[in-house]
Protein backbone atom coordinates (compact mmCIF):
# COMPACT_ATOMS: atom_id res chain seq x y z
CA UNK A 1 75.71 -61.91 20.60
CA UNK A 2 78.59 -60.23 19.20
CA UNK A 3 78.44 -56.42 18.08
CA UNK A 4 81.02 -55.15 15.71
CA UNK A 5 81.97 -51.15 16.34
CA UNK A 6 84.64 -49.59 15.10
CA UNK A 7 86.53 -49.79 18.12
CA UNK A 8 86.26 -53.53 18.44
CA UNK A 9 83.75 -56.51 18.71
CA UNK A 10 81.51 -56.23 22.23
CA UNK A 11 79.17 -59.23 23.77
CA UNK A 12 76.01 -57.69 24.11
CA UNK A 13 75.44 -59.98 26.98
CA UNK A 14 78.93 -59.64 29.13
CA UNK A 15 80.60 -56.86 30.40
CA UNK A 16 83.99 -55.32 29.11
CA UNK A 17 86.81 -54.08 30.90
CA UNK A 18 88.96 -51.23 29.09
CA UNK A 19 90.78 -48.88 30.93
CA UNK A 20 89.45 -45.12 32.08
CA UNK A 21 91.78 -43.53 29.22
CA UNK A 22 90.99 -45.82 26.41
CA UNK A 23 87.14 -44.77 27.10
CA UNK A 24 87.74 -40.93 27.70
CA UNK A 25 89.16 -40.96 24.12
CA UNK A 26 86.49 -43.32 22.45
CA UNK A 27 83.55 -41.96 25.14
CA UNK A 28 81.21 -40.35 22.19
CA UNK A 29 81.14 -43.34 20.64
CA UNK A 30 79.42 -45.34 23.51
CA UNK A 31 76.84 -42.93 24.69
CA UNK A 32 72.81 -43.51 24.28
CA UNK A 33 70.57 -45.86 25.51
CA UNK A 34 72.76 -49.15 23.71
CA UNK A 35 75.68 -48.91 26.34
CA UNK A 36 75.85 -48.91 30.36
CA UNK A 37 79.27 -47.51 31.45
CA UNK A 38 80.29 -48.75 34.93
CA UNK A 39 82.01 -47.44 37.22
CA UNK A 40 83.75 -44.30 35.15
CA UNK A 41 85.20 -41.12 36.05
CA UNK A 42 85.47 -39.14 33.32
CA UNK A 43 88.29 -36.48 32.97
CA UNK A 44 89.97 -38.08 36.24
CA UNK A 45 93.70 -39.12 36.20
CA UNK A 46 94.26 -41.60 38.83
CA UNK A 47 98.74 -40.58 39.30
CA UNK A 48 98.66 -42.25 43.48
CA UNK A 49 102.10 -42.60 43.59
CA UNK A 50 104.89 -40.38 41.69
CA UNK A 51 107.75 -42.48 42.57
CA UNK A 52 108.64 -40.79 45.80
CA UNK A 53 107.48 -42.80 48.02
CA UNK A 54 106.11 -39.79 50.22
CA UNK A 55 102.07 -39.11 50.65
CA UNK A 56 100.31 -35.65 48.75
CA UNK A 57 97.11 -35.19 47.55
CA UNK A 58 97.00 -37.32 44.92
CA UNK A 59 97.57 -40.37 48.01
CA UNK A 60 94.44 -42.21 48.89
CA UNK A 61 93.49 -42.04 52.28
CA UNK A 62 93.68 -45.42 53.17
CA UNK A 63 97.20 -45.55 51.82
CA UNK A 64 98.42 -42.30 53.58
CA UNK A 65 96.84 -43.85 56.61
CA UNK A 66 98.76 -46.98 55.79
CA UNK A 67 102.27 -44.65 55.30
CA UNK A 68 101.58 -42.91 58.33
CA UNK A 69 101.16 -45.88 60.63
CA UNK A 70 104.11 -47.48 59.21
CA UNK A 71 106.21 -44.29 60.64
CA UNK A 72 104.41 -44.51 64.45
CA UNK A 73 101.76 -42.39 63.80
CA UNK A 74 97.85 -44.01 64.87
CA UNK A 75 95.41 -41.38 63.28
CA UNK A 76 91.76 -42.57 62.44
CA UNK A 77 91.16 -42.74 59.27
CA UNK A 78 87.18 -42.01 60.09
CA UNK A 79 88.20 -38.71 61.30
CA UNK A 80 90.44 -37.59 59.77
CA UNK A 81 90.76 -35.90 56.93
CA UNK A 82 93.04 -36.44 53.61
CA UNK A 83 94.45 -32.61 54.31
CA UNK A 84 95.34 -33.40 58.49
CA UNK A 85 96.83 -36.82 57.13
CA UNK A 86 98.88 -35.26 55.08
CA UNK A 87 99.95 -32.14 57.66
CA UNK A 88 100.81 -35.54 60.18
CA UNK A 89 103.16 -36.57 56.80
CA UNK A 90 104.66 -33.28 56.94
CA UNK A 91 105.56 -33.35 60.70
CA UNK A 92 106.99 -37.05 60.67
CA UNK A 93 109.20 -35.56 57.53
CA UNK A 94 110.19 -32.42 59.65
CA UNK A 95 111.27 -34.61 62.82
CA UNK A 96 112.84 -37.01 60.73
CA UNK A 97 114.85 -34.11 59.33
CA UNK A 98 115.52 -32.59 62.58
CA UNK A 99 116.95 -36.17 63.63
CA UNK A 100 119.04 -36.28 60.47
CA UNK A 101 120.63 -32.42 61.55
CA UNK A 102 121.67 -33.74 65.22
């Protein structure tokens, strides 16, 4: 069963995928006991990569892990931490700059 809202027509019976900014604008609109959000982080801007190409904070571990092992450097992801991950980035950037200099 179709329900018409302003914002569009939803199956009562089927899930609906809109993306995390489309809700945070419409979110007062679906709140109540008549809608179950999934899997929403409100307020949160997911920016992972700026273009660079280099990890910072905004990097998920797993793909600063990923960076990090594809410049020779094994770190556990289990134990480490986003903030020693990304002070390894820093010293493969410093030797690589050192390298450039000789």
């Amino acid at each position: 069963m179709d329900v018409r809202t302003r914002h569009g027509y939803f199956n009562r019976n089927e899930g609906t995928v809109v993306a995390q900014d489309w809700l945070d604008e419409r979110r007062r609109h679906f709140e109540g006991n008549n809608w179950r959000i999934l899997e929403d982080y409100p307020g949160v801007l997911f920016t992972q990569d700026d273009g660079d190409g280099i990890p910072d904070t905004n990097w998920l571990k797993a793909d600063i892990q990923v960076w990090l092992n594809d410049h020779g450097v094994e770190m556990s992801g289990l134990r480490a931490t986003k903030a020693k991950m990304l002070e390894k980035v820093d010293e493969v950037l410093s030797s690589e700059v050192a390298q450039e200099e000789e």
